[in-house]
C-alpha atoms as a PDB file:
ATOM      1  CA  UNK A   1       2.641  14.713 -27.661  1.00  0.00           C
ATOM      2  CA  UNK A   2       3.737  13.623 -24.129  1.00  0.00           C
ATOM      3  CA  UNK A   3       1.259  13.267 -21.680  1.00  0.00           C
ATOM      4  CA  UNK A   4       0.799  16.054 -19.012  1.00  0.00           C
ATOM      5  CA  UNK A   5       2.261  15.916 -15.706  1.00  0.00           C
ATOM      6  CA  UNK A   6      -0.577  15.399 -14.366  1.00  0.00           C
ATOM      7  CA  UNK A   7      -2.433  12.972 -16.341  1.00  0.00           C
ATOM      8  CA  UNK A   8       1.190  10.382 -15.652  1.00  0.00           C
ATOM      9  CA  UNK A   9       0.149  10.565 -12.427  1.00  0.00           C
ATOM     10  CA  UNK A  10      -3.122   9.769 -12.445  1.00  0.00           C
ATOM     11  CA  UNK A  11      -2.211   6.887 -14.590  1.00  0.00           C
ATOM     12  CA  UNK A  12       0.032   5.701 -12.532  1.00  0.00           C
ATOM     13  CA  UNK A  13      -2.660   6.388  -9.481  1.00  0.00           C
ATOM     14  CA  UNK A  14      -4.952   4.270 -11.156  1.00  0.00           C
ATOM     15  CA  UNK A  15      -2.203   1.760 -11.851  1.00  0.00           C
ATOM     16  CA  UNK A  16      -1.028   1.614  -8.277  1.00  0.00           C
ATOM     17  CA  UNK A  17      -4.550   1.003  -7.232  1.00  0.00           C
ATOM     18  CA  UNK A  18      -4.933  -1.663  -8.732  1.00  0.00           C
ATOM     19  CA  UNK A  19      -1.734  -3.476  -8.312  1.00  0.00           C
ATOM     20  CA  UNK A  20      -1.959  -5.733  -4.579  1.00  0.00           C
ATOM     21  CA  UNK A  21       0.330  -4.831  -2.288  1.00  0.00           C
ATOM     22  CA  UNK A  22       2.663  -7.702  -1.996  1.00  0.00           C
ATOM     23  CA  UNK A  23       1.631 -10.060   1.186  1.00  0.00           C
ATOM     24  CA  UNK A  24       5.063 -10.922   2.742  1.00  0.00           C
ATOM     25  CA  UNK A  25       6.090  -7.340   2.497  1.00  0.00           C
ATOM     26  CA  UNK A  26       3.389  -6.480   5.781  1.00  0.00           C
ATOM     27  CA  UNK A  27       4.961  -6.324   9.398  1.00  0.00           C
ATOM     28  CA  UNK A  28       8.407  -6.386   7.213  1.00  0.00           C
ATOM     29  CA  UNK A  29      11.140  -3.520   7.837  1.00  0.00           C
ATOM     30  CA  UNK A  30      14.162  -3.155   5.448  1.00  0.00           C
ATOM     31  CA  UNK A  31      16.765  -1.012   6.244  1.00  0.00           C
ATOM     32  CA  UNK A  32      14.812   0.342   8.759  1.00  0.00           C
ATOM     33  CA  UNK A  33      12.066   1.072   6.889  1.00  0.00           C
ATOM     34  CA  UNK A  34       8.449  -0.313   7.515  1.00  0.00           C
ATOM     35  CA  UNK A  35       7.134  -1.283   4.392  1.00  0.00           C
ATOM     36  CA  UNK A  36       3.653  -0.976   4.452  1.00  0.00           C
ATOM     37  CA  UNK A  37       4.061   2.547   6.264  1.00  0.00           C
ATOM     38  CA  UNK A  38       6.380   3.576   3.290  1.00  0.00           C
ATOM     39  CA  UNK A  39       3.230   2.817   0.817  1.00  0.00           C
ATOM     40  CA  UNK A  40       1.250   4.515   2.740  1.00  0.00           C
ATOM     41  CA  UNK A  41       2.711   7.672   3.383  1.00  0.00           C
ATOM     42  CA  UNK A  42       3.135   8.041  -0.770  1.00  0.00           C
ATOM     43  CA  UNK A  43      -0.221   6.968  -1.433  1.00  0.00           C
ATOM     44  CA  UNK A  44      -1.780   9.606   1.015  1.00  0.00           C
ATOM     45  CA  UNK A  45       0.759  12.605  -0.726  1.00  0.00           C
ATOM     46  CA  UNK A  46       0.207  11.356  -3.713  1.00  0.00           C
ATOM     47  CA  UNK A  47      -3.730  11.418  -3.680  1.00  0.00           C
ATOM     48  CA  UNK A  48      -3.528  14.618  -2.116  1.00  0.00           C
ATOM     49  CA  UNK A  49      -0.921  16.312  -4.711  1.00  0.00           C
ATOM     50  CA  UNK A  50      -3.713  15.299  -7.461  1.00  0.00           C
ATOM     51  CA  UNK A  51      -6.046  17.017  -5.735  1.00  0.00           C
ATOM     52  CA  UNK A  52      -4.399  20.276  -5.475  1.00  0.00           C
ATOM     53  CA  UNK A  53      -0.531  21.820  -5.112  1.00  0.00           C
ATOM     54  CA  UNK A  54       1.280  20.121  -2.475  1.00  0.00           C
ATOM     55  CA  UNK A  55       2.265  21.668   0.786  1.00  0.00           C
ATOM     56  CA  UNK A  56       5.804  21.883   2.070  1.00  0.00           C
ATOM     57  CA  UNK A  57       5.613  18.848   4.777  1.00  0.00           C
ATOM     58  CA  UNK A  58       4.022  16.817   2.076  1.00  0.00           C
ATOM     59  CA  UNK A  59       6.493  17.442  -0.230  1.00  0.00           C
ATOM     60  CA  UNK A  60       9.204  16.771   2.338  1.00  0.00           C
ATOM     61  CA  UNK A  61       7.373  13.756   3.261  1.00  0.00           C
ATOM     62  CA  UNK A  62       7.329  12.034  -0.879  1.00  0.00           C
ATOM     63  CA  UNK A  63      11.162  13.161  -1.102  1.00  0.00           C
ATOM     64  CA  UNK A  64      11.834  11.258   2.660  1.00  0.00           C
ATOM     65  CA  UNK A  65      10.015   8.348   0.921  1.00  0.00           C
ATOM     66  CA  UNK A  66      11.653   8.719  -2.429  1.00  0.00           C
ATOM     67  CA  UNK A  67      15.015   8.412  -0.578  1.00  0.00           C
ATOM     68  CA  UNK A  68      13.701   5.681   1.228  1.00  0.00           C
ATOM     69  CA  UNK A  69      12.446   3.670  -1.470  1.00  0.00           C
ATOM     70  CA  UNK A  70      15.542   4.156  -2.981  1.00  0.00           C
ATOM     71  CA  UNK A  71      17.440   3.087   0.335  1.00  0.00           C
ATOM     72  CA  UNK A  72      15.157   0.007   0.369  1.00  0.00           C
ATOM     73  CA  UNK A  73      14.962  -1.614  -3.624  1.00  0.00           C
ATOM     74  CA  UNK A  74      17.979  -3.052  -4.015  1.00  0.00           C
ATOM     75  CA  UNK A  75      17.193  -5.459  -0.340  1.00  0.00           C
ATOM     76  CA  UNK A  76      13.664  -5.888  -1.485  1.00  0.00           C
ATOM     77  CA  UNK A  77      14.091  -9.700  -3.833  1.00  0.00           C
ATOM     78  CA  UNK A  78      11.942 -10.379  -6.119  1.00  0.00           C
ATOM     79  CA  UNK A  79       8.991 -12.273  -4.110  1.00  0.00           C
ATOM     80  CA  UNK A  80       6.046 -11.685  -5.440  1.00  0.00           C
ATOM     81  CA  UNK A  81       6.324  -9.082  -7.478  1.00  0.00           C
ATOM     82  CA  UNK A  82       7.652  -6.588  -4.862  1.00  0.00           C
ATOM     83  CA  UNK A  83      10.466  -5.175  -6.407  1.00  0.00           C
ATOM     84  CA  UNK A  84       7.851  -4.257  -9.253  1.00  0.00           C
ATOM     85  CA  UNK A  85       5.988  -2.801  -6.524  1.00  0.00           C
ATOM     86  CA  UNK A  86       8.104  -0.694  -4.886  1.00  0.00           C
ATOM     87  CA  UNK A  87       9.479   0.806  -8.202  1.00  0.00           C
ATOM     88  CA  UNK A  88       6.166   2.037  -8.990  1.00  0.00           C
ATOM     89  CA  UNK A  89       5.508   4.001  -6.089  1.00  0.00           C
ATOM     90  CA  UNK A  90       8.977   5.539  -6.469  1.00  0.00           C
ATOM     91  CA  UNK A  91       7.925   6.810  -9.556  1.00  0.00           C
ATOM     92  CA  UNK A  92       4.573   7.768  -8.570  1.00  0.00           C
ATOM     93  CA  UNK A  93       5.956   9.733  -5.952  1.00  0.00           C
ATOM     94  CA  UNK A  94       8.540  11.109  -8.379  1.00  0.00           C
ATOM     95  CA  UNK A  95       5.789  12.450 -10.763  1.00  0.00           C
ATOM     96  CA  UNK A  96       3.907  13.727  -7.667  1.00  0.00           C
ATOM     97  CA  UNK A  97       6.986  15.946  -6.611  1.00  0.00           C
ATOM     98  CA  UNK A  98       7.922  16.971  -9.980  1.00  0.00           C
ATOM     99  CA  UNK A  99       3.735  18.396 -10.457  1.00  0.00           C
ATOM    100  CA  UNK A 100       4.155  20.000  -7.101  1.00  0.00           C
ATOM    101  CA  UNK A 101       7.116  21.559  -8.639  1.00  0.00           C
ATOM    102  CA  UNK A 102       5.166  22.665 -11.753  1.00  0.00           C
ATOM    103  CA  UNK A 103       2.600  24.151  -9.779  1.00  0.00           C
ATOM    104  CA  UNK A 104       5.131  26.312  -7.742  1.00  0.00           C
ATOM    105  CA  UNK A 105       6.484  27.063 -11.187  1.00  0.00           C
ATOM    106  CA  UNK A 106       3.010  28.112 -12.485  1.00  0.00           C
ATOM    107  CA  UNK A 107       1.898  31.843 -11.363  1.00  0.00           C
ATOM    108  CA  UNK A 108      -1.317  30.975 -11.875  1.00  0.00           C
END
């Protein structure tokens, strides 16, 4: 049996919290993007989308990131551990939008 939406992203929650956030990546913008802003603005939808449905500028918010994170992985190198890094909050934000989507697919 696969494991529930949400239960992959509370793994991957609990994962992300423990992982450090790579040091040379702070103060650093790629493509435009500010690094450490990008983790945080998953991290705070994601946390929130586990405690309950997401709202519609959160949502908007993990797919701007998802796009951004996107944008940004293939400039990232592979300094510690980074790329690793980044490709874990794109898929923690990935499972956060796709439970929001479950829950707006759930009448109950």
């Amino acid at each position: 049996m696969s494991e529930s939406k949400r239960a992959l992203l509370s793994r991957l929650w609990e994962e992300h919290m423990r992982a450090p956030f790579p040091p040379h990546m702070r103060g650093r913008e790629i493509e435009g993007e500010d690094m450490v802003l990008l983790d945080a603005e998953v991290a705070g939808c994601v946390l929130s989308s586990l405690s309950g449905p997401l709202d519609e500028k959160r949502r908007e918010i993990l797919l701007a990131c998802l796009a951004a994170v996107e944008k940004v992985l293939p400039s990232i190198g592979d300094e510690g551990n980074a790329t690793e890094y980044y490709k874990h909050l794109r898929d923690m934000a990935a499972a956060a939008v796709g439970l929001g989507n479950a829950d707006a697919d759930d009448p109950s």
